[in-house]
Protein backbone atom coordinates (compact mmCIF):
# COMPACT_ATOMS: atom_id res chain seq x y z
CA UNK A 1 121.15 87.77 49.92
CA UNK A 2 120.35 90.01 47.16
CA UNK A 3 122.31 90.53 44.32
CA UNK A 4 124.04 94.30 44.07
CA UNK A 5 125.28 94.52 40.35
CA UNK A 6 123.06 95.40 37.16
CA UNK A 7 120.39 98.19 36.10
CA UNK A 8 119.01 100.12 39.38
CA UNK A 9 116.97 102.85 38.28
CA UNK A 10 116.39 105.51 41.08
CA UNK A 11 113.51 105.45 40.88
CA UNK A 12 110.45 108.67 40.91
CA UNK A 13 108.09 109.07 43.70
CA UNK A 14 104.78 109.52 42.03
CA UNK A 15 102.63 112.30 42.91
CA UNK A 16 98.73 112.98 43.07
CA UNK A 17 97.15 116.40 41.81
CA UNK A 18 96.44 117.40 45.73
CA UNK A 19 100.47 116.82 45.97
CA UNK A 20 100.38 113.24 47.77
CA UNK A 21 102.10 110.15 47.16
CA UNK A 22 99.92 108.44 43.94
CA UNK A 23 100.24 104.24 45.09
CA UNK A 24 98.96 103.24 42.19
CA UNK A 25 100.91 105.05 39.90
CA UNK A 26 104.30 104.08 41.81
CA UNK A 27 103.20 100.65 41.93
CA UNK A 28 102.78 101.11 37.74
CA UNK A 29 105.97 102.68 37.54
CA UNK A 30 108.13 99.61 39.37
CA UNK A 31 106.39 96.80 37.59
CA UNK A 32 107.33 98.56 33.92
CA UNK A 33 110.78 98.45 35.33
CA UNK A 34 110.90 94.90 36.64
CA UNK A 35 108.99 94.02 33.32
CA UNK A 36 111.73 95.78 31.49
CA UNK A 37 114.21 93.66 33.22
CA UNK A 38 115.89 95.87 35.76
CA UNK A 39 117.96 94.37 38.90
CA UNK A 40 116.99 96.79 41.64
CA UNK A 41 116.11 99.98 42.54
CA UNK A 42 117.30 102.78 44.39
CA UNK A 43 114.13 103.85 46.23
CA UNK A 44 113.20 107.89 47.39
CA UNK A 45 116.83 108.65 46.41
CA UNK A 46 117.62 112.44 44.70
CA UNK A 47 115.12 111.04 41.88
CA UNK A 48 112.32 109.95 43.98
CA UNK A 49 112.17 113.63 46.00
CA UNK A 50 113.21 111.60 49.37
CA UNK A 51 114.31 115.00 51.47
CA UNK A 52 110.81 117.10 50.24
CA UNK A 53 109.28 113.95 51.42
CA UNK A 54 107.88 113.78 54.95
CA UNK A 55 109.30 110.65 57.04
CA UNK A 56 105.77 108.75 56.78
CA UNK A 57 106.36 109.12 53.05
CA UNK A 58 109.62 108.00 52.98
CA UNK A 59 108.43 104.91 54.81
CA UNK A 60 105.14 103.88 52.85
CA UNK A 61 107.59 104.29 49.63
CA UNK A 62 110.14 101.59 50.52
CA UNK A 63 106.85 99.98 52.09
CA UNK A 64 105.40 99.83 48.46
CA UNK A 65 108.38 99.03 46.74
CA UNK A 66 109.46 96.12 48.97
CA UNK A 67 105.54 94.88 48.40
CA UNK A 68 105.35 95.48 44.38
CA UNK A 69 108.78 94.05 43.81
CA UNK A 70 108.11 90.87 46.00
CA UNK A 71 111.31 89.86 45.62
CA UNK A 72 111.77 90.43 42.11
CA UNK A 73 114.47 93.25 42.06
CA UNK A 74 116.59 94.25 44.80
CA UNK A 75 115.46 97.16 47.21
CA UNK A 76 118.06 100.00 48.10
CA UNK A 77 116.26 102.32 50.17
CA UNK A 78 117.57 105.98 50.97
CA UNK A 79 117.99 107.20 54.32
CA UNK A 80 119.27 110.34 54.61
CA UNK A 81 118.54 113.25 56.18
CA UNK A 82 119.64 116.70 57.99
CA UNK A 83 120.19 114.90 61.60
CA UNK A 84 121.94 111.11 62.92
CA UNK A 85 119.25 110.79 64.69
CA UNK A 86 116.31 111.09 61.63
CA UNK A 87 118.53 109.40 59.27
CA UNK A 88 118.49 106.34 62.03
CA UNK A 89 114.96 106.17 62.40
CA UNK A 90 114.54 106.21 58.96
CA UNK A 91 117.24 103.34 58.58
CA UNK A 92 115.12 101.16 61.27
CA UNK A 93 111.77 102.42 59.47
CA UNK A 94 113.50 100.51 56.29
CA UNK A 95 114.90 97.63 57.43
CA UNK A 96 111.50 97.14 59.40
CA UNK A 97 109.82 97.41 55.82
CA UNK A 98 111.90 94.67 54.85
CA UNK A 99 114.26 96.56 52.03
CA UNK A 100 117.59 94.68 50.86
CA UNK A 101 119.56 97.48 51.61
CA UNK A 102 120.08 100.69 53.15
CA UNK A 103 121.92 104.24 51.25
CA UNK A 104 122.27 107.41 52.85
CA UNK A 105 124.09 110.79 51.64
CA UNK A 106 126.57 112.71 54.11
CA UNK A 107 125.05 114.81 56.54
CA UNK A 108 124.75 118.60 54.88
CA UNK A 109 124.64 122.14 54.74
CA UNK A 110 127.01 122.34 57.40
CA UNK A 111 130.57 121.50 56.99
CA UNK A 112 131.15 118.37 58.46
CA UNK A 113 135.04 117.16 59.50
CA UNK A 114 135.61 113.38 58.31
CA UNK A 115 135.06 111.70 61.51
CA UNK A 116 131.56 113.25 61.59
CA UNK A 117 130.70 112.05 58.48
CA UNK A 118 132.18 108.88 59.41
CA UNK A 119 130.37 108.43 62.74
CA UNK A 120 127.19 109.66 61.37
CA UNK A 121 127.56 106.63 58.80
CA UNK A 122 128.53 104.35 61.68
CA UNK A 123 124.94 104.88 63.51
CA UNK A 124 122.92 104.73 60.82
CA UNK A 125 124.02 101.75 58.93
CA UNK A 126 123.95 100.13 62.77
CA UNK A 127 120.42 100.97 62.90
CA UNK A 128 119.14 98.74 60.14
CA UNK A 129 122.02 96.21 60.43
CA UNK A 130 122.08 95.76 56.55
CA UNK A 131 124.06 96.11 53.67
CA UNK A 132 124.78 99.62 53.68
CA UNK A 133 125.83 102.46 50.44
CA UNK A 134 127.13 105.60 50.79
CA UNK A 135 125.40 108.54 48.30
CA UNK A 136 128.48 110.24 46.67
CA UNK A 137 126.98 113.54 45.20
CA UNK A 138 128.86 116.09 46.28
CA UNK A 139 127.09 118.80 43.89
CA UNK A 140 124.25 118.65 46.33
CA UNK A 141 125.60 117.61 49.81
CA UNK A 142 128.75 119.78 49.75
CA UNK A 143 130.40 116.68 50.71
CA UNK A 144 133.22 114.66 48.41
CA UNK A 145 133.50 111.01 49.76
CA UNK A 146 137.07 110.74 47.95
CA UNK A 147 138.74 107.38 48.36
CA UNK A 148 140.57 108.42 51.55
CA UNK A 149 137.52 109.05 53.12
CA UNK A 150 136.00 105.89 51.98
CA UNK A 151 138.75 104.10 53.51
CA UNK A 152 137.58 106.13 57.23
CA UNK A 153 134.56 104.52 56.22
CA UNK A 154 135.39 101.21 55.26
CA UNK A 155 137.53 101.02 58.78
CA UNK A 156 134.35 101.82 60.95
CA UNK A 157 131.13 100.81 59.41
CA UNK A 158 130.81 97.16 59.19
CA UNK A 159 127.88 97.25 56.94
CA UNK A 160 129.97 98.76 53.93
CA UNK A 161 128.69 97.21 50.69
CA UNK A 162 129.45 99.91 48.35
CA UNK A 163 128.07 103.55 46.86
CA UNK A 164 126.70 105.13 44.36
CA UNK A 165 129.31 107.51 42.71
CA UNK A 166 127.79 110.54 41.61
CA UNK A 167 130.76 112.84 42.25
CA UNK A 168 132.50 114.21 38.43
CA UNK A 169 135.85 111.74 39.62
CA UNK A 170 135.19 109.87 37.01
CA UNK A 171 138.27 107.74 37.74
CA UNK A 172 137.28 107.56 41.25
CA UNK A 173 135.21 104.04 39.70
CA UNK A 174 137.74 102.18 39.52
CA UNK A 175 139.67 103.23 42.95
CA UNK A 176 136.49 102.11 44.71
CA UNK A 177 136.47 99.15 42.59
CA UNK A 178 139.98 97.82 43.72
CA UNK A 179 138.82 98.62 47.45
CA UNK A 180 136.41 95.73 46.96
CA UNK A 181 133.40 97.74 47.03
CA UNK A 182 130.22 97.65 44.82
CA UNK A 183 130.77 100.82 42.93
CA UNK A 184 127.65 101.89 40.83
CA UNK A 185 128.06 104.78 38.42
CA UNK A 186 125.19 107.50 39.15
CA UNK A 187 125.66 108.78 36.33
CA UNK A 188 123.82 106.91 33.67
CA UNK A 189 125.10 108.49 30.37
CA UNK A 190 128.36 106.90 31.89
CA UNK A 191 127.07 103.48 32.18
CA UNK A 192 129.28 101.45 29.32
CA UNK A 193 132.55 102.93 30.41
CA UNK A 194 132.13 102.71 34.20
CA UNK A 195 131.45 99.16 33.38
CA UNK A 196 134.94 98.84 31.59
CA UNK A 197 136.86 100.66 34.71
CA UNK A 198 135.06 98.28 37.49
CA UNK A 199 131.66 99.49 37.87
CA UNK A 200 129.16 96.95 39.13
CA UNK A 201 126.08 99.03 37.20
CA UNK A 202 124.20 101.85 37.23
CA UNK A 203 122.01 104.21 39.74
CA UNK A 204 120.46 106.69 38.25
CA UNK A 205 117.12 108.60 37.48
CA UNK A 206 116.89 108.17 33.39
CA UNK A 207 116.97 104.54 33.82
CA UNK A 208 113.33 104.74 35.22
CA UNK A 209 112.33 106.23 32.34
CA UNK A 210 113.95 104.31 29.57
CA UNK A 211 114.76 100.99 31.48
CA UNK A 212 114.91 98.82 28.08
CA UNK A 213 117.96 100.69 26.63
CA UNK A 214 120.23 100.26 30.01
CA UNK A 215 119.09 96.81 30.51
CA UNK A 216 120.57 96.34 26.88
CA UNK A 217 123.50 98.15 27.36
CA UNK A 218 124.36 95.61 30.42
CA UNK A 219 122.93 92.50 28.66
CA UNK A 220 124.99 93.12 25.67
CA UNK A 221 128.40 94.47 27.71
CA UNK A 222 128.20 91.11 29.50
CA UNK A 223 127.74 89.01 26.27
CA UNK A 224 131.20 90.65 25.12
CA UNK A 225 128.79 92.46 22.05
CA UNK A 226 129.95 95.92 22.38
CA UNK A 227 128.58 97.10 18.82
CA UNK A 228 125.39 96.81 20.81
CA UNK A 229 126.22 97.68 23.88
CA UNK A 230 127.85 101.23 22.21
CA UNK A 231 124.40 101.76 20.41
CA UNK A 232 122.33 101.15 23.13
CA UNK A 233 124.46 103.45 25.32
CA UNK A 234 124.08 106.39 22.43
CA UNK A 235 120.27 106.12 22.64
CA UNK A 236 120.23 106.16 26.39
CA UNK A 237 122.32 108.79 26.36
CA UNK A 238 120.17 110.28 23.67
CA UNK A 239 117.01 110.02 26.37
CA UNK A 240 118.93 111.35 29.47
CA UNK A 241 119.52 114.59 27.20
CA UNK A 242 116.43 114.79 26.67
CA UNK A 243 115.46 114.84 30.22
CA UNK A 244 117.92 117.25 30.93
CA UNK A 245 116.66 119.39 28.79
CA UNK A 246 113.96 121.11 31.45
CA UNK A 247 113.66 120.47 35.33
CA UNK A 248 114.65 116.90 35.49
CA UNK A 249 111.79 115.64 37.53
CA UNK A 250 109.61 116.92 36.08
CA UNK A 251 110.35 116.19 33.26
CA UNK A 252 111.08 112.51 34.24
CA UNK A 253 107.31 111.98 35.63
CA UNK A 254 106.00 113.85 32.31
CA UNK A 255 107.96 111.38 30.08
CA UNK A 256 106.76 108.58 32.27
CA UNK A 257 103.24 109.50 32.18
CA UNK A 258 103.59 109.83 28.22
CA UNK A 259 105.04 105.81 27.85
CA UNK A 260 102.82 104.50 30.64
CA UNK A 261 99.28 106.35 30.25
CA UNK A 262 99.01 107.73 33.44
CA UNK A 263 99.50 110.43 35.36
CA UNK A 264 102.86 110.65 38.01
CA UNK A 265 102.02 114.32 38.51
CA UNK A 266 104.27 117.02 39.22
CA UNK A 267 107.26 117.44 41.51
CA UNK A 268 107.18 118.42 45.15
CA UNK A 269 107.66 122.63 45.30
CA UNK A 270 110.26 124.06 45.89
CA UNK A 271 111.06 121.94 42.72
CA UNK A 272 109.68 123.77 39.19
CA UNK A 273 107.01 121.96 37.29
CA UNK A 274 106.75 122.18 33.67
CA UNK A 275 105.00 124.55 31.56
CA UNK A 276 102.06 122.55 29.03
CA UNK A 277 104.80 124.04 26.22
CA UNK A 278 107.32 122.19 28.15
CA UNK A 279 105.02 118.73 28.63
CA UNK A 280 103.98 119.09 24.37
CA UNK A 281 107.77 118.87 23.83
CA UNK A 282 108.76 115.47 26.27
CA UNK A 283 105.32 113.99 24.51
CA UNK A 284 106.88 114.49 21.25
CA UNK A 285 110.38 113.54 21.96
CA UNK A 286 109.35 110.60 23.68
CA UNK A 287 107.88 109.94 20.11
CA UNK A 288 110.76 110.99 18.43
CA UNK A 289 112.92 108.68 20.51
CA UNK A 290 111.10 105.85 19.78
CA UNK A 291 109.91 105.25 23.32
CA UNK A 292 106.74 103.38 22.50
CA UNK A 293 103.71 104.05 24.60
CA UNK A 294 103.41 100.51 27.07
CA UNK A 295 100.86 99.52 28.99
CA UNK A 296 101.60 99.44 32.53
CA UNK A 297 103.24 96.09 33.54
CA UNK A 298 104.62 95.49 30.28
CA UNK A 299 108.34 95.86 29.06
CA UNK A 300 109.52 98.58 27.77
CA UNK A 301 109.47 98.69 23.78
């Protein structure tokens, strides 16, 4: 079984210039991660444009990434979607693929009562019949899964292995923690102190970009070095700023592009691409950062 702890960057979906899904750039994109040392991933997830994607895309993705990885980092595929139904099919479409695990965020835009969140959970972690992680991120869903409603969830869905915990709770870590679940912090500027609180890594969309500096910051946590762990945390958070600075996925693929040589294209519309003013400034803070142009398949510098 595979491993759920460590450095899972959520990984981007890579786009052609006609607006499809680029294989060979994706494929590029996970083997600088796995090269960089990474544990897992957290496949078509907010980062990877999963719910602009259509369900054939969201399929050939964890397709890909199941292939590429070949068992060399962990597989947490996202699920979710609108309807119980969808989000199921896309749960068997996973496990089918062959993906270590399944995540899925509430249902949303309507307000859901508990037990509908909890039910909806219930049938799609059944569907694929593996380890199974709720998608905290309540900024986007509308949806808080606070630890009373985790314990709902814990009662009635078997498959419970853990979730990523996007929510701003920050204490929240550790009360999933002491429930016994695999609590990753999605938010990667976070990634040292989640650790100290109970957190069993990281999920989150910088990590893809820069996947040398959170490896580090895990590495050196773990070897009880936290001088290095601290300055390793202060460049990665140094890089998520960066990416903060415009869209984010945009400017995630543009920064990407920039270390790796090729092109990972724009985001999906509705989502804002950059402006060339906006690409000139990731190339030269990528530079300024240090972030070494590497040749695909390499790790990171």
């Amino acid at each position: 079984m595979a491993d759920f702890r460590g450095v899972f960057p959520a990984i981007i979906t890579p786009l052609t210039p006609d607006g499809e899904l680029n294989e060979a750039a994706f494929r590029e994109v996970l083997e600088f991660n796995i090269k960089a040392g990474v544990h897992g991933f957290w496949a078509a997830g907010g980062t990877g444009e999963s719910i602009l994607l259509s369900d054939e895309e969201n399929t050939r993705v964890a397709e890909i990434a199941v292939d590429q990885s070949r068992g060399r980092a962990a597989i947490i595929m996202h699920v979710g979607a609108p309807t119980t139904a969808r989000s199921a099919k896309l749960a068997e479409r996973a496990a089918a693929s062959g993906v270590d695990a399944i995540c899925c965020v509430p249902p949303f835009f309507y307000s859901y009562p508990d037990d509908s969140v909890v039910e909806h959970y219930r049938v799609v972690a059944a569907a694929a019949g593996l380890p199974f992680f709720a998608y905290n991120l309540p900024q986007a869903t509308g949806v808080e899964i606070t630890p009373d409603l985790m314990r709902k969830i814990q009662d009635r869905v078997p498959q419970l292995a853990g979730l990523k915990h996007s929510a701003p709770t920050f204490k929240n870590v550790g009360a999933f923690a002491q429930m016994g679940l695999s609590c990753f912090t999605g938010v990667g500027q976070l990634l040292l102190p989640a650790l100290t609180i109970g957190a069993c890594g990281v999920v989150d969309g910088p990590p893809c970009v820069a996947p040398e500096l959170w490896v580090e910051v895990w590495d050196a946590y773990h070897a009880g070095d936290m001088e290095r762990a601290r300055a390793a945390q202060e460049k990665a958070w140094m890089v998520a700023e960066a990416l903060f600075t415009f869209e984010f996925h945009g400017a995630a693929k543009a920064m990407l592009s920039e270390r790796l040589g090729i092109d990972c294209g724009d985001p999906r519309p509705p989502l804002a691409s950059l402006t060339p003013e906006q690409r000139s400034w990731i190339a030269d803070e990528t530079a300024r950062l240090g972030l070494a142009r590497v040749p695909a398949g390499q790790p990171g510098g």
